[in-house]
Structures are given as C-alpha cells and as structure tokens.
C-alpha atoms as a PDB file:
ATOM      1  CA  UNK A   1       0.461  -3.669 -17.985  1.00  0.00           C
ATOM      2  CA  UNK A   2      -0.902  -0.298 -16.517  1.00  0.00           C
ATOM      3  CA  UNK A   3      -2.956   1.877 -18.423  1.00  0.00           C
ATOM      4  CA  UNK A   4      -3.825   5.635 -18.030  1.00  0.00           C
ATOM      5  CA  UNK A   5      -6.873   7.371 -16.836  1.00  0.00           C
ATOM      6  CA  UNK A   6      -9.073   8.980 -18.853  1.00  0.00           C
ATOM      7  CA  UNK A   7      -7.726  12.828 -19.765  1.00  0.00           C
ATOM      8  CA  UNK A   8     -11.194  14.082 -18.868  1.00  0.00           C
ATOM      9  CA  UNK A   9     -11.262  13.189 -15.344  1.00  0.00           C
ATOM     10  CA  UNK A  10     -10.922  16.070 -12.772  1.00  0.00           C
ATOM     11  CA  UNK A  11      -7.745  15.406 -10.382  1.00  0.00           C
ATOM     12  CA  UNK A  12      -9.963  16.388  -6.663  1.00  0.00           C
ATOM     13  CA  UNK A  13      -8.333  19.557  -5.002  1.00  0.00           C
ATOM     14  CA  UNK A  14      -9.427  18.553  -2.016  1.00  0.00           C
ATOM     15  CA  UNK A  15      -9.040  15.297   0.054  1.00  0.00           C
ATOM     16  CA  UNK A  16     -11.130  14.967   3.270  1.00  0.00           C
ATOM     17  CA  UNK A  17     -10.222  12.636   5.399  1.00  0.00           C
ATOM     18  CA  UNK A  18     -11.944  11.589   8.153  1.00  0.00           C
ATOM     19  CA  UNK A  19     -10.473  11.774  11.842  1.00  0.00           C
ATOM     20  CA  UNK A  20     -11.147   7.904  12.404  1.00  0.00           C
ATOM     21  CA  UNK A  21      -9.533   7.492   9.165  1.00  0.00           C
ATOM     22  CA  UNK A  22      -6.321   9.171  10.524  1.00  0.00           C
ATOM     23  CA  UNK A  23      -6.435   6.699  13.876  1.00  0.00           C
ATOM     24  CA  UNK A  24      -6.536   3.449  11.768  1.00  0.00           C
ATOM     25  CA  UNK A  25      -3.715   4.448   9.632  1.00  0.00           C
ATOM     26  CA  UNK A  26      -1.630   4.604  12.494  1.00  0.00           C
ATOM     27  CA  UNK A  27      -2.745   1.506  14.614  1.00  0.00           C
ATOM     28  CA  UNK A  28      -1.016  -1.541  13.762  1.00  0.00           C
ATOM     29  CA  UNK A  29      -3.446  -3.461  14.444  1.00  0.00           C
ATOM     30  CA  UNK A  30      -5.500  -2.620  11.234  1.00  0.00           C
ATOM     31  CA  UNK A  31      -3.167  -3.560   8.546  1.00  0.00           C
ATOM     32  CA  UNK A  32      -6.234  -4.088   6.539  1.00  0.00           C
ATOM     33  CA  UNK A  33      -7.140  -0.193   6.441  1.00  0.00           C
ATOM     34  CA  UNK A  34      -2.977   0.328   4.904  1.00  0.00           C
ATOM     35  CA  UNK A  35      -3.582  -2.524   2.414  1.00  0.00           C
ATOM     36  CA  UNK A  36      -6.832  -1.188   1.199  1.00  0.00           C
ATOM     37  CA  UNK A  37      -6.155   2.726   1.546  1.00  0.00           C
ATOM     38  CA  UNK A  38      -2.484   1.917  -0.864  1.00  0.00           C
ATOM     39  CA  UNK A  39      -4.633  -1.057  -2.831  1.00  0.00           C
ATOM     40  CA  UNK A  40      -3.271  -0.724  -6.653  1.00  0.00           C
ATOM     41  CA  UNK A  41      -6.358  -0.268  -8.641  1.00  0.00           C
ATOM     42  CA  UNK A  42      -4.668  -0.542 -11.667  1.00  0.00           C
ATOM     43  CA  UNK A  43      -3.430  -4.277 -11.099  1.00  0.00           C
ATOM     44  CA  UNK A  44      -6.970  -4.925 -11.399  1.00  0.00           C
ATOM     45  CA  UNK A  45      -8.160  -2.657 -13.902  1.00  0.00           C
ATOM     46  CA  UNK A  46      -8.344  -6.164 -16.893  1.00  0.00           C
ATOM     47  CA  UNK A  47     -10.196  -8.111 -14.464  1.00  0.00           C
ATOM     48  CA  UNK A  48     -12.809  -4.722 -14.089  1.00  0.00           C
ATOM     49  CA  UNK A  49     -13.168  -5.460 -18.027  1.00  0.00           C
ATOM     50  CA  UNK A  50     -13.929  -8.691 -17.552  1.00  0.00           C
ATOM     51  CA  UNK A  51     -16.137  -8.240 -15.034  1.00  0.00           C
ATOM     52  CA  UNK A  52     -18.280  -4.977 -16.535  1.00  0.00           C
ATOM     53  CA  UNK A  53     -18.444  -7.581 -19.724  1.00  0.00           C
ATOM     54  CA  UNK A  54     -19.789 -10.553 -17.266  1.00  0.00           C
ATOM     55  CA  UNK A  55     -22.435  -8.333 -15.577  1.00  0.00           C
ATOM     56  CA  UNK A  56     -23.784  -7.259 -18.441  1.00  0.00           C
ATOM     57  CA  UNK A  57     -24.028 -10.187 -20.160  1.00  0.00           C
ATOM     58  CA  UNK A  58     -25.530 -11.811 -16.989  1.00  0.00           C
ATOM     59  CA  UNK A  59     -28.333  -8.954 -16.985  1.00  0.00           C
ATOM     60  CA  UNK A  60     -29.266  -9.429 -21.076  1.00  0.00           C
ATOM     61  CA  UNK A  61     -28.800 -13.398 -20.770  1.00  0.00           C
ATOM     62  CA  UNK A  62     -28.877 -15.373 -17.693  1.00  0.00           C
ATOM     63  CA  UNK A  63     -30.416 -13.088 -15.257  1.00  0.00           C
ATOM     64  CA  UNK A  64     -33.514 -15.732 -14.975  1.00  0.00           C
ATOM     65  CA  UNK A  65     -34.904 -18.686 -13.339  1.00  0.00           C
ATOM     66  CA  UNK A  66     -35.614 -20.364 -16.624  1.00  0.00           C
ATOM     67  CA  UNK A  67     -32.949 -23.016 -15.893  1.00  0.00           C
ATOM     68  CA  UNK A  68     -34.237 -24.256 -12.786  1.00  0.00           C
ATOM     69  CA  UNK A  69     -37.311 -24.847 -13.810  1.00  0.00           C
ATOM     70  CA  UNK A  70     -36.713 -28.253 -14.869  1.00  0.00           C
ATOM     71  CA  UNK A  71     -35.285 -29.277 -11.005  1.00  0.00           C
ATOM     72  CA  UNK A  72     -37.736 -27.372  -9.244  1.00  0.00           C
ATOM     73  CA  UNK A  73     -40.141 -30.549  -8.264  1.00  0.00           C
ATOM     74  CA  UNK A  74     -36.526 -32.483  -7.236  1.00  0.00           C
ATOM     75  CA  UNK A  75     -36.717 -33.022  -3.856  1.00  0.00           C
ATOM     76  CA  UNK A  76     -34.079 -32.987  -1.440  1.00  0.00           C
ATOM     77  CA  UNK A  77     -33.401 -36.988  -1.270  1.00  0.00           C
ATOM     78  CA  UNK A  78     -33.502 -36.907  -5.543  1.00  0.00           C
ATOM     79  CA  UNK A  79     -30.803 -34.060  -6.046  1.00  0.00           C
ATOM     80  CA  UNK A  80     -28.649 -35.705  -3.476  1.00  0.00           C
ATOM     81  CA  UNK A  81     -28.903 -39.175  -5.063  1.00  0.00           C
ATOM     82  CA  UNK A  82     -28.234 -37.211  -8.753  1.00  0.00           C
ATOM     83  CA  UNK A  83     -25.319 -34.855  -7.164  1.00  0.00           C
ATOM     84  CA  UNK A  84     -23.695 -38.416  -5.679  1.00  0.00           C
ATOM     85  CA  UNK A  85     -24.099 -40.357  -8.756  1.00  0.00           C
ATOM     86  CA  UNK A  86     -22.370 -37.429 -10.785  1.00  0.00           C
ATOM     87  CA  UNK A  87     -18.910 -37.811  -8.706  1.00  0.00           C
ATOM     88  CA  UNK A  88     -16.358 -38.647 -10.387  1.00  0.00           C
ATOM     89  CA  UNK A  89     -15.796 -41.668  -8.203  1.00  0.00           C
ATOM     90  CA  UNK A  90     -19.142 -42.904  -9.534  1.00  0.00           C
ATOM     91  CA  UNK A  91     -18.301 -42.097 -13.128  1.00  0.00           C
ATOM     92  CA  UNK A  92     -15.252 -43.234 -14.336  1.00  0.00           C
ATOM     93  CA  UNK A  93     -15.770 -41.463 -17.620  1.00  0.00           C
ATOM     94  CA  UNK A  94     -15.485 -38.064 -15.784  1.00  0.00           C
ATOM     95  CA  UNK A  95     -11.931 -36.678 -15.020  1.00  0.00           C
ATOM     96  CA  UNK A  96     -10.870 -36.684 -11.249  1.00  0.00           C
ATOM     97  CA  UNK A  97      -9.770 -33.307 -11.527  1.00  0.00           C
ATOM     98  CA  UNK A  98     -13.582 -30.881 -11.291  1.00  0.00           C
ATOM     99  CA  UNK A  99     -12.700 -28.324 -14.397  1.00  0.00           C
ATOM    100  CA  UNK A 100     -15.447 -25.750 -13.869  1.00  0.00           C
ATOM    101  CA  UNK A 101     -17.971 -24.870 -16.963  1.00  0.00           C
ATOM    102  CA  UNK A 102     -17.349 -21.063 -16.807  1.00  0.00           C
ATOM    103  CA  UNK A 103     -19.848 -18.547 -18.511  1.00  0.00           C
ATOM    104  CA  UNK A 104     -17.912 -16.272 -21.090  1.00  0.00           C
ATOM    105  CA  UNK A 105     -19.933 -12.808 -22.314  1.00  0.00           C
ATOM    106  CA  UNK A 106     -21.119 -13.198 -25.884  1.00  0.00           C
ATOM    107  CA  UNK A 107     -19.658  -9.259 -25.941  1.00  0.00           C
ATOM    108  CA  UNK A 108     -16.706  -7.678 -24.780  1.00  0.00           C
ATOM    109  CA  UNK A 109     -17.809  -4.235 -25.349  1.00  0.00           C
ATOM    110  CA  UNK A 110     -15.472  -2.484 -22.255  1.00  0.00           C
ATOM    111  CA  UNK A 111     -11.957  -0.764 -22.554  1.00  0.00           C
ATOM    112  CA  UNK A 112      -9.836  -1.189 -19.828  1.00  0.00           C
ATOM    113  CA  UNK A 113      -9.144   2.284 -20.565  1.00  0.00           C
ATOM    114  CA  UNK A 114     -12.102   3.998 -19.857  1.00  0.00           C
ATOM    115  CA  UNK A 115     -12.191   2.317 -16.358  1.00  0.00           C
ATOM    116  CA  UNK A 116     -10.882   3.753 -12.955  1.00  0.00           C
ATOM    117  CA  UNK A 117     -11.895   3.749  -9.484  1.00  0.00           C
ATOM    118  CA  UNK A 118     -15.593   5.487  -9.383  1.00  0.00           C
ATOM    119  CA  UNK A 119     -15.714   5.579 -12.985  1.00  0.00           C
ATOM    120  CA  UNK A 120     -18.057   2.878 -14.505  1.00  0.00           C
ATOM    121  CA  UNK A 121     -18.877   2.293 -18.055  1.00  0.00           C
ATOM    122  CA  UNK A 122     -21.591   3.952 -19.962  1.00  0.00           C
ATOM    123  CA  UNK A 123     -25.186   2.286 -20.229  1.00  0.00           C
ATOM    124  CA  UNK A 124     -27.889   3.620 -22.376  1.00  0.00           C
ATOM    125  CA  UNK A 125     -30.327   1.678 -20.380  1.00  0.00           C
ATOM    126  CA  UNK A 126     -30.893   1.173 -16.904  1.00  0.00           C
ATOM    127  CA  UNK A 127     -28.371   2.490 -13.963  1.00  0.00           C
ATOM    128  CA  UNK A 128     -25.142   2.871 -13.408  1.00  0.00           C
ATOM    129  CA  UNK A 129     -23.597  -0.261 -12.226  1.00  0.00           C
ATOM    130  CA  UNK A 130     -21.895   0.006  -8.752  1.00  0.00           C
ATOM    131  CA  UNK A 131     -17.686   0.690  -8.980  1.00  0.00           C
ATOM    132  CA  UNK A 132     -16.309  -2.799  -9.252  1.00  0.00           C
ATOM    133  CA  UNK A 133     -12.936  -1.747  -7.552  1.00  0.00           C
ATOM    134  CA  UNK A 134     -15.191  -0.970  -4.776  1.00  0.00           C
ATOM    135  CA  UNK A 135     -16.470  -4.040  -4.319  1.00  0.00           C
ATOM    136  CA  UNK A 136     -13.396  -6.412  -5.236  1.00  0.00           C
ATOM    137  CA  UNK A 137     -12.016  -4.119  -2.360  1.00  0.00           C
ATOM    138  CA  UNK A 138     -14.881  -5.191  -0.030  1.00  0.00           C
ATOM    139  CA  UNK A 139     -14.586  -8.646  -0.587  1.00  0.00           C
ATOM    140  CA  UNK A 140     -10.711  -8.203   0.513  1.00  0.00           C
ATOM    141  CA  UNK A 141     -10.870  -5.955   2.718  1.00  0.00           C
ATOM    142  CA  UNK A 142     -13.708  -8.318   5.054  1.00  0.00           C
ATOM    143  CA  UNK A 143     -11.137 -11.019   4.288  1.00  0.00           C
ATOM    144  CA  UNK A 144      -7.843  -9.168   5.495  1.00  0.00           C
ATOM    145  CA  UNK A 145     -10.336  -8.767   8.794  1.00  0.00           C
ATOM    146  CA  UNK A 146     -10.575 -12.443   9.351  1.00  0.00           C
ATOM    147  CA  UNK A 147     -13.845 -12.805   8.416  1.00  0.00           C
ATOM    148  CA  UNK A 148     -15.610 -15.059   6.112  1.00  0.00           C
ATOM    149  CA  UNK A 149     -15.740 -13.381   2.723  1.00  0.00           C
ATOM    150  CA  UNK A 150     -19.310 -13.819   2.443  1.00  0.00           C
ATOM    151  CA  UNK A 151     -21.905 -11.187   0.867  1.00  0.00           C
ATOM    152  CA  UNK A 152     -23.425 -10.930   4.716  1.00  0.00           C
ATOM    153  CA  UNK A 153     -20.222 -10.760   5.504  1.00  0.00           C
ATOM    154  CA  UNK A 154     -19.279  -7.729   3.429  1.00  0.00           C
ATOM    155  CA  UNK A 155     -22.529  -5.941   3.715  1.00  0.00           C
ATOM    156  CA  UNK A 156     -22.241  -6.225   7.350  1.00  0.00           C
ATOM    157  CA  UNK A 157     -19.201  -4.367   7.529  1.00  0.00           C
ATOM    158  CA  UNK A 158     -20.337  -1.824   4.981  1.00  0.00           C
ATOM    159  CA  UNK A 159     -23.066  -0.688   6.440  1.00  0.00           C
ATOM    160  CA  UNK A 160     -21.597  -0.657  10.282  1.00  0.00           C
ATOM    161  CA  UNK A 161     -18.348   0.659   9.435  1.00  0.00           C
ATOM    162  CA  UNK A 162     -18.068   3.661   7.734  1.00  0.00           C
ATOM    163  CA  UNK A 163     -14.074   4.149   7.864  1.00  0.00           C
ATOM    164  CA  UNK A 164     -14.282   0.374   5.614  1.00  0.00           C
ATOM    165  CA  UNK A 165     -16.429   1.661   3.422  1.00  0.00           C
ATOM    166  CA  UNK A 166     -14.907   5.248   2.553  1.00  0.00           C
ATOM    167  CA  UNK A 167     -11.755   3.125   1.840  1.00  0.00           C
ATOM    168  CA  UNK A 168     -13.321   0.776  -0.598  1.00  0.00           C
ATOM    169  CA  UNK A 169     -14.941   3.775  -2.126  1.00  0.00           C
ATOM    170  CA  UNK A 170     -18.126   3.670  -0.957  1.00  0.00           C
ATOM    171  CA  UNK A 171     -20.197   6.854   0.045  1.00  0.00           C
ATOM    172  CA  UNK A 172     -21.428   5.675   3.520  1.00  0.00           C
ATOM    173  CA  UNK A 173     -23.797   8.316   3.456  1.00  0.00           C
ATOM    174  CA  UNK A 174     -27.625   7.000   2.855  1.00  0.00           C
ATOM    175  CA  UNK A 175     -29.872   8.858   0.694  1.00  0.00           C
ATOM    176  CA  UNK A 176     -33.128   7.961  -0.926  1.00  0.00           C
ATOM    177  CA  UNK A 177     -32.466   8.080  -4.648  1.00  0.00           C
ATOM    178  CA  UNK A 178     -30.204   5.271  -6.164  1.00  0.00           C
ATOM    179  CA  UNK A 179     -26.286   6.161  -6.625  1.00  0.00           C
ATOM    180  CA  UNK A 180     -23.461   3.653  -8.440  1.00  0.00           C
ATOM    181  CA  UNK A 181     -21.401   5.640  -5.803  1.00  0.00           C
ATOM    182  CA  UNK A 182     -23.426   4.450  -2.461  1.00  0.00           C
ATOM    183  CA  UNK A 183     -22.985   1.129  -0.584  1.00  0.00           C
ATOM    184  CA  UNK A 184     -24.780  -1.380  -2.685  1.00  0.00           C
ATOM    185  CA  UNK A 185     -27.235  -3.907  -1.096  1.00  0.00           C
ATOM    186  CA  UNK A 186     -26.949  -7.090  -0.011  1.00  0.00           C
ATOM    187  CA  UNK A 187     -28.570  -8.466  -3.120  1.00  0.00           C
ATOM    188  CA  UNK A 188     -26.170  -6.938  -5.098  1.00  0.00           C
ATOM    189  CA  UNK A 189     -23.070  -7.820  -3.362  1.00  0.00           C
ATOM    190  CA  UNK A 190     -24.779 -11.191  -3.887  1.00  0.00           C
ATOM    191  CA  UNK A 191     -24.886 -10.720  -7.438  1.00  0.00           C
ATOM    192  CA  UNK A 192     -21.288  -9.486  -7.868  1.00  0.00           C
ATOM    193  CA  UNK A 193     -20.352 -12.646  -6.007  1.00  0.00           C
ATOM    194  CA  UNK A 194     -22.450 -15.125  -8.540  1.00  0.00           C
ATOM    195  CA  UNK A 195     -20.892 -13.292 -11.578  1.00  0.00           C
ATOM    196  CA  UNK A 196     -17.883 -13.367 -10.289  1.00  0.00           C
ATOM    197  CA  UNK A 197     -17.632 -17.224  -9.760  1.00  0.00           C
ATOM    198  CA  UNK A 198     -19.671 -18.568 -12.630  1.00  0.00           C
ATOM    199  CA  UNK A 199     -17.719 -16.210 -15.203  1.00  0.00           C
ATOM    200  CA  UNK A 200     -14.205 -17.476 -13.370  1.00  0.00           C
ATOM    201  CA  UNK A 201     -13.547 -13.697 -12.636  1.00  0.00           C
ATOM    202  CA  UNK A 202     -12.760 -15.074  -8.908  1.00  0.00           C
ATOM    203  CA  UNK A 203     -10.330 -17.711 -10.647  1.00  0.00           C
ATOM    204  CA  UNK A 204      -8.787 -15.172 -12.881  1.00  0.00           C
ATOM    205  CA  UNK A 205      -7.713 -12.678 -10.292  1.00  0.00           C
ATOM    206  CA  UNK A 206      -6.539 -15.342  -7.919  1.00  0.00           C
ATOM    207  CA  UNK A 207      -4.282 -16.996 -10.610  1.00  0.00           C
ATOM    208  CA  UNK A 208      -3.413 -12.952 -11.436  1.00  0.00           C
ATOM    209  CA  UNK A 209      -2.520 -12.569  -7.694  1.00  0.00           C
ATOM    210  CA  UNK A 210      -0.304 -15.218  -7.418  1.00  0.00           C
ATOM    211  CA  UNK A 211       1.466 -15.261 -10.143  1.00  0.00           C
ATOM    212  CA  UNK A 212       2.423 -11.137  -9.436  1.00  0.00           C
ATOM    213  CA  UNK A 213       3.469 -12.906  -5.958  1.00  0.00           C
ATOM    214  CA  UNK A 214       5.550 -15.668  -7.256  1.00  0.00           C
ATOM    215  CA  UNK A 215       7.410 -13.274  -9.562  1.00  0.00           C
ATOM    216  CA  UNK A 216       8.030 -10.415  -6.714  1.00  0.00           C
ATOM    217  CA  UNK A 217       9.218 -13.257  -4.572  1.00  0.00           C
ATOM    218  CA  UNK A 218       6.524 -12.676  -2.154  1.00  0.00           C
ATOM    219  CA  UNK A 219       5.884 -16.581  -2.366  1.00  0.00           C
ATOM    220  CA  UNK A 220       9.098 -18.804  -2.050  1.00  0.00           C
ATOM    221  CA  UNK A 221       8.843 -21.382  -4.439  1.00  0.00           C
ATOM    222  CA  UNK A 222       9.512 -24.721  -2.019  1.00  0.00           C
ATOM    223  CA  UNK A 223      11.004 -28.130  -3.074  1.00  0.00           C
ATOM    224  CA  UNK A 224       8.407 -30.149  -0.980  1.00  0.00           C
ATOM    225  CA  UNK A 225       4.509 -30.859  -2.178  1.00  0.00           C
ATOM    226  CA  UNK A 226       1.921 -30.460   0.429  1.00  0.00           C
ATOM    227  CA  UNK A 227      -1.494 -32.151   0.008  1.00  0.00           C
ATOM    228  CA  UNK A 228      -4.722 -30.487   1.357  1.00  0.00           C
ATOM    229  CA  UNK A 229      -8.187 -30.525   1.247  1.00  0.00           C
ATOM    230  CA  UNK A 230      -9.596 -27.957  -1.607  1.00  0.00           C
ATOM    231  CA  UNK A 231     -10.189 -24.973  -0.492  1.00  0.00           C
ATOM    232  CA  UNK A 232     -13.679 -23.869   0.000  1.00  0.00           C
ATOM    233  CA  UNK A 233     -13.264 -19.674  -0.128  1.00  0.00           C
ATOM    234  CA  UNK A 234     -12.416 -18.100  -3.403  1.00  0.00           C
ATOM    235  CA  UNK A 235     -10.755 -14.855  -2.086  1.00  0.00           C
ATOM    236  CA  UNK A 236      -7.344 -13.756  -3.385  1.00  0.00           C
END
C-alpha cells in the first residue's frame, strides 16, 4: 500500500549533489550507493509507524535498568548454568522452536501518513527523534558493503564516509547544537538497534522483504529443503 506525503511539504528546487556522489553512481563496483540512492521509502513507511510507536514507548516505559536489578549479583558461572538449564533440550515442557517474547507499544499514536523521509513525528517533549528511514538505510546500506551490520559498524561508516551518509539522509556536517537531521551517535544507533529487535520491528521488515521478493519473483521458490544453522544477523 503506498501512501502520500503530506500536502504541506515543500518539493526542494534545488538538488546538490556532491561530485563524489556523481563518481559512485557510475562505478560498478558500489552497487550499494544505486540501491540506497533509488531505496523506496515508501515500502517502509508501516514499519516507520511501528517503529516511531516502539521508540516512544521504549522512552516512557522500558528505558531503565529496573529489570536487571534482580541478576545483577549473578555471576558469570550462575547465568551460564541458568541460560543452559533453560534450553529447550533441558526442558521438555518448552517448544523446540525459540518464539521470541516481543515488546508491543501500549500506544500507537503515529500515522503512516504524516511520515516521510526527514519528516519525524511531532513530540511535545523532548527532541526530535532522528529520521528512521535514515537509519533503516544505514543498517542496509553497511550490510550491502559486506560488513557486519553492527551499530560500530554503521557509525563507523557514518562518520568516515560522507557520500554514505548524504545517501541515507544524514547531514554529515557536525555542528554543536543537537539536529534529528545530523548523524546520530553511536548510542543511538545502539538504541534503534535494541528497539528494533525486542519490538520484532527487525522481524517484521524481514518477513515484509521477503515476501515483496517471493511475489516479484526475485526469490525462486525451489522444490528441495535446505537445513542450516540459524542465522545470527537480523538484516533484511
């Protein structure tokens, strides 16, 4: 489903584009840049929702160390004697199949359509939260690379290369004074990360993903099963 931008916003008059911008678009080496600079924002603009929803429920509710507390005299032989005994080998009243206890917002208090790349919901309290297509973008883009899709990873990349993080949507150039627009920090590339997994965002746009695939025939369904082991990287 695709939805339209807000009337108000301004159309730009004027694209700059950056001469290192121009090289990359025509190397063929750095498919990433093409994938990125023609992403489809608006594929992604439900999960955005979701995730707008997530972060600020994460900020009001669970944005504490509360729950730790109870673990934090554990020591390192205790949690791995607990984390063993909770396998589902151990247990057979467990299910063999891990189904993940996902956080859900107690709110859902964004429209899709008020969302759009640089726009970001409304707040009448603290700032602006950084563009999630940005960042979903960053986390893709670092992966495209060959890289680990790591926070490091992406904040690495971020802050050396300023061609990756124009086409994200980042504003590579520092200043002093906070902007949603500006490359975020590492803590809060970390942050996106946690909300992302422990809402399922990262499960949601994956299953999104391929499922667009599969019905584009960009994946050939095959007639033979193939067994690996589970994948450690959430990354589309």
């Amino acid at each position: 489903m695709s939805y339209p931008l807000q009337s108000s916003v301004q159309i730009p008059l004027f694209i700059v584009t950056d001469e290192t911008e121009k090289i990359l678009r025509n190397n063929p080496n750095a498919k990433w840049f093409d994938i990125l600079y023609n992403f489809n924002d608006l594929n992604y603009i439900e999960i955005a929702a979701m995730y707008y929803d997530a972060l600020y429920d994460y900020n009001k509710h669970h944005n504490s160390m509360k729950k730790f507390e109870d673990n934090q005299n554990e020591t390192i032989e205790e949690a791995s004697e607990r984390l063993l005994k909770n396998r589902p080998t151990q247990d057979k009243s467990k299910p063999v199949l891990f189904e993940p206890n996902f956080l859900e917002p107690l709110k859902k208090i964004t429209s899709p359509v008020s969302l759009a790349p640089g726009i970001v919901p409304h707040r009448f309290a603290g700032r602006q939260p950084k563009c999630f297509f940005a960042l979903i973008k960053s986390f893709i883009g670092v992966a495209l690379m060959g890289y680990p899709a790591t926070p490091d990873e992406v904040e690495k990349h971020l802050v050396s290369n300023p061609a990756f993080a124009r086409v994200c949507g980042f504003d590579p150039n520092p200043t002093n004074r906070y902007r949603f627009e500006g490359i975020p920090s590492l803590r809060k590339i970390e942050q996106f990360d946690l909300i992302m997994e422990r809402y399922g965002i990262w499960s949601r746009a994956k299953y999104k993903e391929i499922s667009e695939n599969l019905n584009n025939k960009v994946i050939k369904i095959e007639d033979k099963v193939v067994g690996a082991l589970p994948a450690t990287s959430h990354i589309i």
